[in-house]
Protein backbone atom coordinates (compact mmCIF):
# COMPACT_ATOMS: atom_id res chain seq x y z
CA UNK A 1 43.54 -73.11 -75.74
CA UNK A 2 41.38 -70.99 -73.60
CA UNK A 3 39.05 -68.26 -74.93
CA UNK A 4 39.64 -64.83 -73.78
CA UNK A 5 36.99 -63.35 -71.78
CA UNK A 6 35.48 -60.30 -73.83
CA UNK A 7 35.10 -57.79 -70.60
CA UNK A 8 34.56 -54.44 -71.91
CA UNK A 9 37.39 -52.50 -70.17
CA UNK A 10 34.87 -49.81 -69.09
CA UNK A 11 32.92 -51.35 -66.60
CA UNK A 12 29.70 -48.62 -66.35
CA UNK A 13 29.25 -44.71 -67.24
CA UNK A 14 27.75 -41.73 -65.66
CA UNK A 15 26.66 -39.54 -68.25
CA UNK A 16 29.96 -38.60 -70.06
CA UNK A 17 32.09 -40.25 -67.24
CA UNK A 18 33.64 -43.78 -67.77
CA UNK A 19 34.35 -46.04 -65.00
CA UNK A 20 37.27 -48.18 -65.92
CA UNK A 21 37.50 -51.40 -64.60
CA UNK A 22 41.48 -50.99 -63.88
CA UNK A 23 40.31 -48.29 -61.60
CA UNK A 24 38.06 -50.31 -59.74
CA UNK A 25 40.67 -52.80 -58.88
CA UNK A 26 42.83 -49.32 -56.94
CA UNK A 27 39.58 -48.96 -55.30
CA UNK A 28 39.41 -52.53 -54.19
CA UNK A 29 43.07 -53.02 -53.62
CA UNK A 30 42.79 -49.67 -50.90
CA UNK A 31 40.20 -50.47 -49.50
CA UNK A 32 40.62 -54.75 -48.79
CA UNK A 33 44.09 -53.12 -47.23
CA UNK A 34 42.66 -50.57 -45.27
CA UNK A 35 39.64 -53.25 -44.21
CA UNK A 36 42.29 -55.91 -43.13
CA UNK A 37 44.49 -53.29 -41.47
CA UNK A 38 42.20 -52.10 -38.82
CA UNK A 39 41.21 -55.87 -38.23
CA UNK A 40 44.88 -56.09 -37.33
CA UNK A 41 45.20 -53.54 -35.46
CA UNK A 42 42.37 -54.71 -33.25
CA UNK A 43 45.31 -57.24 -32.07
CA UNK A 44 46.57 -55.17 -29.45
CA UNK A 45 49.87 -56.67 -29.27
CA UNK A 46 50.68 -55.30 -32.68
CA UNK A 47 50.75 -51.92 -30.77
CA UNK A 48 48.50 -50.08 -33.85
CA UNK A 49 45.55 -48.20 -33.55
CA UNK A 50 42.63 -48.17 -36.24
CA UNK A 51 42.62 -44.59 -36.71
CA UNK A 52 46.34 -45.09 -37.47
CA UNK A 53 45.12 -47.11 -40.21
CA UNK A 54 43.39 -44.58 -41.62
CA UNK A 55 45.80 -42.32 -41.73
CA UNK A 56 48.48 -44.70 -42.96
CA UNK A 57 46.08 -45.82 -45.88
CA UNK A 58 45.75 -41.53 -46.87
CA UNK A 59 49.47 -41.15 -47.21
CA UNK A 60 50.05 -44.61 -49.13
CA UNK A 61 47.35 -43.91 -51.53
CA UNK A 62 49.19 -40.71 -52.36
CA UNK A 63 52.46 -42.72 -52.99
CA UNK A 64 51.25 -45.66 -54.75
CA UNK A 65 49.73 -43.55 -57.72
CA UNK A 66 52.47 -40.79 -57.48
CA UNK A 67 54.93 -43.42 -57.62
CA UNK A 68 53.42 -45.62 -59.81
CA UNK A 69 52.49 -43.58 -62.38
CA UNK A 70 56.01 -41.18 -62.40
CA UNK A 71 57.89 -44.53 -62.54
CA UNK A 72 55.78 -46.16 -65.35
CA UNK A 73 56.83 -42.36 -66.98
CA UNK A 74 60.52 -42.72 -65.99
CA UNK A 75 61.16 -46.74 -66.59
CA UNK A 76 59.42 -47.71 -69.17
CA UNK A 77 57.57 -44.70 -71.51
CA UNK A 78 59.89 -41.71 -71.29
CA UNK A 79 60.02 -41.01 -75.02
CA UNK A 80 55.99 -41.02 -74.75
CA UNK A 81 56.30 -38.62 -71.87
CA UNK A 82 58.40 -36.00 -73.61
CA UNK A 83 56.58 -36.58 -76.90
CA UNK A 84 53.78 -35.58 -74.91
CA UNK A 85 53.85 -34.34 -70.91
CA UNK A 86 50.32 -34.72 -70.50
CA UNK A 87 50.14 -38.06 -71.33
CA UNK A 88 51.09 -38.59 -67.71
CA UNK A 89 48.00 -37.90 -65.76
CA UNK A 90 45.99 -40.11 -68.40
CA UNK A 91 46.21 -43.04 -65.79
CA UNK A 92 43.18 -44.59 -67.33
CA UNK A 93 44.61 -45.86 -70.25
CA UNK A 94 47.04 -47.55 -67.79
CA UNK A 95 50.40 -48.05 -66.97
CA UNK A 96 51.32 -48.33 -63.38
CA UNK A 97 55.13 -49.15 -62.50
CA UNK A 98 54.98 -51.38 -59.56
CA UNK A 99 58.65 -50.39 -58.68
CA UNK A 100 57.94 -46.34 -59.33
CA UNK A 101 54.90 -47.49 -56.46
CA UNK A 102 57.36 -49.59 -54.22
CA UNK A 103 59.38 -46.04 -53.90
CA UNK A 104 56.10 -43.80 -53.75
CA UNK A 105 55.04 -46.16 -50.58
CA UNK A 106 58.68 -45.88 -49.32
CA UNK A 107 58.96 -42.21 -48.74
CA UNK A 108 54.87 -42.16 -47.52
CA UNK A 109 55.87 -44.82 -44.78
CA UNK A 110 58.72 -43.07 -44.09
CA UNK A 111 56.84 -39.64 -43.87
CA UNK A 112 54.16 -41.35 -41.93
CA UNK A 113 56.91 -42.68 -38.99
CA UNK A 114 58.29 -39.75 -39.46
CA UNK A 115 55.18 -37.39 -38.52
CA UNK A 116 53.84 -39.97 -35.88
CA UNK A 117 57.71 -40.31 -34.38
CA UNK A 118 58.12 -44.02 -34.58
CA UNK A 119 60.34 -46.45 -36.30
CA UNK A 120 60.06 -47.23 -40.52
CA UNK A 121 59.94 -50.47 -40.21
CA UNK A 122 57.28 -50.29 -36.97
CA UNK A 123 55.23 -48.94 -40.07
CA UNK A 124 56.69 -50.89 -43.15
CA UNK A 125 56.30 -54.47 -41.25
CA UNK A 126 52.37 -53.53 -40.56
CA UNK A 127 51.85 -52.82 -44.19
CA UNK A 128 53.87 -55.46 -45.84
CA UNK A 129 50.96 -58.47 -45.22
CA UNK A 130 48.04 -56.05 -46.56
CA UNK A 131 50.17 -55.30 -50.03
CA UNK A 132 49.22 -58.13 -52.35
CA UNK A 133 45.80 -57.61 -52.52
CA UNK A 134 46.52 -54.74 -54.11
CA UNK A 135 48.63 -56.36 -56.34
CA UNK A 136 46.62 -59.03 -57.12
CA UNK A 137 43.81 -56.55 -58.05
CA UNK A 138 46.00 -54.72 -60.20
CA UNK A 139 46.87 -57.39 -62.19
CA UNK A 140 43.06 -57.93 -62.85
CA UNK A 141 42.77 -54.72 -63.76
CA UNK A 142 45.87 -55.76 -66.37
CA UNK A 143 43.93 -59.06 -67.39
CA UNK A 144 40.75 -57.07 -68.31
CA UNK A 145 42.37 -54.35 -70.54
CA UNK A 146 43.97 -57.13 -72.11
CA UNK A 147 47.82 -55.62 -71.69
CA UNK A 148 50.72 -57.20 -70.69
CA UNK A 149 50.05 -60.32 -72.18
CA UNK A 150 52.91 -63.55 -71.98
CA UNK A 151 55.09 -64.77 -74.84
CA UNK A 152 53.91 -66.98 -77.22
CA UNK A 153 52.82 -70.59 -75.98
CA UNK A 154 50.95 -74.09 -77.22
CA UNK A 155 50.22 -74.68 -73.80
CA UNK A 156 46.44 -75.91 -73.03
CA UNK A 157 45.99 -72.53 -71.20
CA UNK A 158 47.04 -70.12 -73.41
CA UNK A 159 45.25 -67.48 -74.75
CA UNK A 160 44.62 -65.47 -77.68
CA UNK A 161 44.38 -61.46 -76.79
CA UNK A 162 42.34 -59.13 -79.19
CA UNK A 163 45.19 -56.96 -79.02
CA UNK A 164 46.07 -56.07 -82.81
CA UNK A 165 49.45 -56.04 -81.45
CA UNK A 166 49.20 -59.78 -79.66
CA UNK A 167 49.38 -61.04 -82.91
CA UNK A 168 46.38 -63.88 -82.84
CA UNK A 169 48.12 -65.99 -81.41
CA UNK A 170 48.11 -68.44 -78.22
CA UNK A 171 49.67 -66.43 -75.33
CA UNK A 172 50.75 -66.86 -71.95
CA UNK A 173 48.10 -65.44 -69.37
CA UNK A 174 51.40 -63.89 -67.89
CA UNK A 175 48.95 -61.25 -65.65
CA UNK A 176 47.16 -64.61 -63.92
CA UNK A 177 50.38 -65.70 -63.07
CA UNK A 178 51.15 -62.74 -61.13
CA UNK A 179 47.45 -62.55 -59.78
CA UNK A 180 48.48 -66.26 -58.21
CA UNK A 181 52.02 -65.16 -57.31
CA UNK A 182 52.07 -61.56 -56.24
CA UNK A 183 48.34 -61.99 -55.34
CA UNK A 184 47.15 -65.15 -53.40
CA UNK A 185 50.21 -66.65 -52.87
CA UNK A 186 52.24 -64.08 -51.37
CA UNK A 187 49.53 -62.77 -49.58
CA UNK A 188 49.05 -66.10 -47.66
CA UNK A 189 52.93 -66.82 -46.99
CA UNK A 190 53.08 -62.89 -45.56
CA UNK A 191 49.71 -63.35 -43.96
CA UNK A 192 50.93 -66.66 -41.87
CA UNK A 193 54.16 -65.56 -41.34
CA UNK A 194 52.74 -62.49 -39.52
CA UNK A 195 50.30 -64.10 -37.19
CA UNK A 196 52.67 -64.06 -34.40
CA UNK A 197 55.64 -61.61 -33.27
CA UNK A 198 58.48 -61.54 -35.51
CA UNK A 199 62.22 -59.61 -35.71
CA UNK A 200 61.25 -56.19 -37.18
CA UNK A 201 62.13 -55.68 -40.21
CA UNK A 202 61.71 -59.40 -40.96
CA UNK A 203 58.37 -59.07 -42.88
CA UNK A 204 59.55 -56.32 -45.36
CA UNK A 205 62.56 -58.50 -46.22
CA UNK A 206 60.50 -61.16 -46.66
CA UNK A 207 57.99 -59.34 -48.94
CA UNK A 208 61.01 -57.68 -51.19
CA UNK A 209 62.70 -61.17 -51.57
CA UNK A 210 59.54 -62.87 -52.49
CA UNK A 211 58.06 -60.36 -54.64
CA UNK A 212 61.41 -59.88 -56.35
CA UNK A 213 61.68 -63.53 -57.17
CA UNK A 214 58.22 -64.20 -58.35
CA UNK A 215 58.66 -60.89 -60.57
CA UNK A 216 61.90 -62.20 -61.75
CA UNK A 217 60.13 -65.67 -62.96
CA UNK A 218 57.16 -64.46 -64.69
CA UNK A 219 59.60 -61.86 -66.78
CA UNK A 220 60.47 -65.11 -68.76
CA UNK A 221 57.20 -66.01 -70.27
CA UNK A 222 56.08 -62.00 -70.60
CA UNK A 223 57.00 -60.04 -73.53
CA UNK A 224 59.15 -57.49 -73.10
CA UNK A 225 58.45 -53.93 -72.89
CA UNK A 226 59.00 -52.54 -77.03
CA UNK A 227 60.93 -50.02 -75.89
CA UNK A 228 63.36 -52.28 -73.99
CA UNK A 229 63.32 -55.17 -75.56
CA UNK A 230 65.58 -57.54 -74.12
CA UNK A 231 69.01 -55.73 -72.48
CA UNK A 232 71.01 -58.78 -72.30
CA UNK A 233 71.62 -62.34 -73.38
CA UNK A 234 68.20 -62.48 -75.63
CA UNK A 235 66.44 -62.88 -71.94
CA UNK A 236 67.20 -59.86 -69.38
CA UNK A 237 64.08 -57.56 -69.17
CA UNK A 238 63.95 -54.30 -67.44
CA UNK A 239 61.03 -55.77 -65.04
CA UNK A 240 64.06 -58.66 -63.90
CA UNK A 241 66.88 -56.00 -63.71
CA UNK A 242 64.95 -53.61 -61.32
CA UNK A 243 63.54 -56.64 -59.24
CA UNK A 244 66.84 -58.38 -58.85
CA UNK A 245 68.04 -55.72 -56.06
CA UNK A 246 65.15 -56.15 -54.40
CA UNK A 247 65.85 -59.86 -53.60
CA UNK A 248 69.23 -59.22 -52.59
CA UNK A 249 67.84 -56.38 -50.45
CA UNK A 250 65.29 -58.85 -48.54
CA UNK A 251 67.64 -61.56 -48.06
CA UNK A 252 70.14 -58.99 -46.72
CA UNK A 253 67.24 -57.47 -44.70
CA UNK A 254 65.84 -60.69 -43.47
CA UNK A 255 69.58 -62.23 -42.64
CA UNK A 256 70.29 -58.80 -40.63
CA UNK A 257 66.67 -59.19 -38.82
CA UNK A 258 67.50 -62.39 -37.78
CA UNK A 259 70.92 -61.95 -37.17
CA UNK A 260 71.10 -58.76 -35.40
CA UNK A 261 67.79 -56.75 -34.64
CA UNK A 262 65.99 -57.44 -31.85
CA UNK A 263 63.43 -59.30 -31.89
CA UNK A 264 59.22 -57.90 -31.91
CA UNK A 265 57.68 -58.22 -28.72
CA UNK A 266 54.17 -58.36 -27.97
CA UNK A 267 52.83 -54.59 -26.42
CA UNK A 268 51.27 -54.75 -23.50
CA UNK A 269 48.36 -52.11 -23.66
CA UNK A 270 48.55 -49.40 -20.50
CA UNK A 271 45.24 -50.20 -19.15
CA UNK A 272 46.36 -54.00 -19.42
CA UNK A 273 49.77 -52.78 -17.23
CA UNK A 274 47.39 -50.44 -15.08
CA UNK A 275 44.76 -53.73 -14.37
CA UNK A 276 47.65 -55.94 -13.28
CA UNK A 277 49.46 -53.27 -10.68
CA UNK A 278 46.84 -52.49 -9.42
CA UNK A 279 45.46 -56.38 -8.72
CA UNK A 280 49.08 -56.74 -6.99
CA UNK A 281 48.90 -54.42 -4.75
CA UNK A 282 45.04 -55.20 -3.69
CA UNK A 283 46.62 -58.99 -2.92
CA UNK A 284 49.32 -57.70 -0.56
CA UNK A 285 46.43 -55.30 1.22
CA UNK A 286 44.61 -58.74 1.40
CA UNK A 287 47.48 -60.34 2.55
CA UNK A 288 47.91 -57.84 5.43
């Protein structure tokens, strides 16, 4: 068994203000995005522009905690919510739906295209590879706060949570999982599979069918949410039942990119079109 590292959730104060540590991890999951999207767009055949970036990063900040936190509301704690309304700005005790976040993002990408007249998936394919940082972070943030803890296990790694609730018991370290699933690992698959021109829309599906799947997986060794419980079969979990149609979505979406979109090509900057014509025409001159 591994010992639990004591990290006091609060990670330092300003007078009366608290700094939680599952805040930090937003902060660092923003801004590691927004840091490795403008080194992107630096590529110029992505076709991006790093004060596009910043913009971008505005309108997804907006829909991540809009999302998340009305979707944490909504899917999991809507007896909580109409108990008590305000308990839904009181993001600092957490609870962050990453599917209520997935459909924030969605309509600020789509806004975004929308505003700077270009495609949704010019925009969601960009975005896709810089994700799981953020995820990974979060799920730090989840470790640290000691929530969302894994079913009960004799496993060498498991872990006992000071949680009244955990029971005392050994535990699955269910958020580490994710943090090496929806974190690192995804990250690196997305990140590789991106380093070169691909079908648009090919990187979303990818991201929804791998996310989906690694989601789906980790639901069996983390306890279900009390509300829920299980819905079906002693095993379904909410988390599995709203990830499931995102897998079928990305292998859809990544059968239809291949399939029948055309395929990404590299953009050819204008002074890079301008440099060329004009080196042409200086050879014919020559020539003459």
């Amino acid at each position: 068994m591994l010992p639990y590292p004591q990290i006091d959730p609060v990670a330092f104060r300003i007078g009366p203000i608290s700094i939680y540590w599952y805040g930090i991890m937003y902060l660092i999951g923003f801004g590691g995005g927004w840091w490795l999207g403008r080194r992107r767009a630096r590529e110029v055949w992505r076709g991006w522009r790093q004060e596009q970036v910043d913009d971008l990063v505005f309108y997804i900040v907006l829909g991540v905690l809009l999302g998340g936190r009305l979707g944490y509301v909504l899917f999991y704690d809507f007896g909580s919510f109409l108990a008590d309304p305000i308990s839904l700005f009181k993001v600092w005790q957490g609870g962050m739906s990453f599917h209520g976040g997935l459909i924030g993002v969605i309509l600020a990408m789509w806004l975004f295209a929308r505003r700077r007249d270009t495609g949704f998936f010019n925009v969601a394919d960009f975005v896709a590879p810089l994700v799981p940082i953020g995820l990974g972070a979060g799920r730090i943030g989840n470790f640290i706060n000691g929530r969302l803890w894994g079913k009960e296990t004799d496993l060498p790694w498991g872990m006992v949570f000071p949680d009244s609730r955990a029971g005392g018991v050994p535990r699955h370290p269910s958020q580490l999982y994710e943090v090496l699933l929806e974190g690192v690992v995804l990250f690196v698959v997305l990140w590789l599979f991106s380093r070169r021109p691909r079908p648009t829309m090919a990187l979303s599906a990818l991201f929804l069918m791998l996310y989906g799947v690694f989601r789906f997986l980790v639901e069996f060794v983390r306890v279900p949410d009390v509300q829920y419980g299980y819905l079906a079969f002693d095993w379904v979990t909410m988390g599995q039942v709203l990830s499931l149609p995102m897998i079928l979505a990305g292998a859809f979406m990544l059968w239809y990119a291949y399939g029948r979109a055309p395929a990404a090509s590299p953009v050819v900057p204008p002074k890079e079109i301008g440099r060329k014509r004009k080196g042409k025409g200086s050879r014919k001159k020559r020539r003459r």
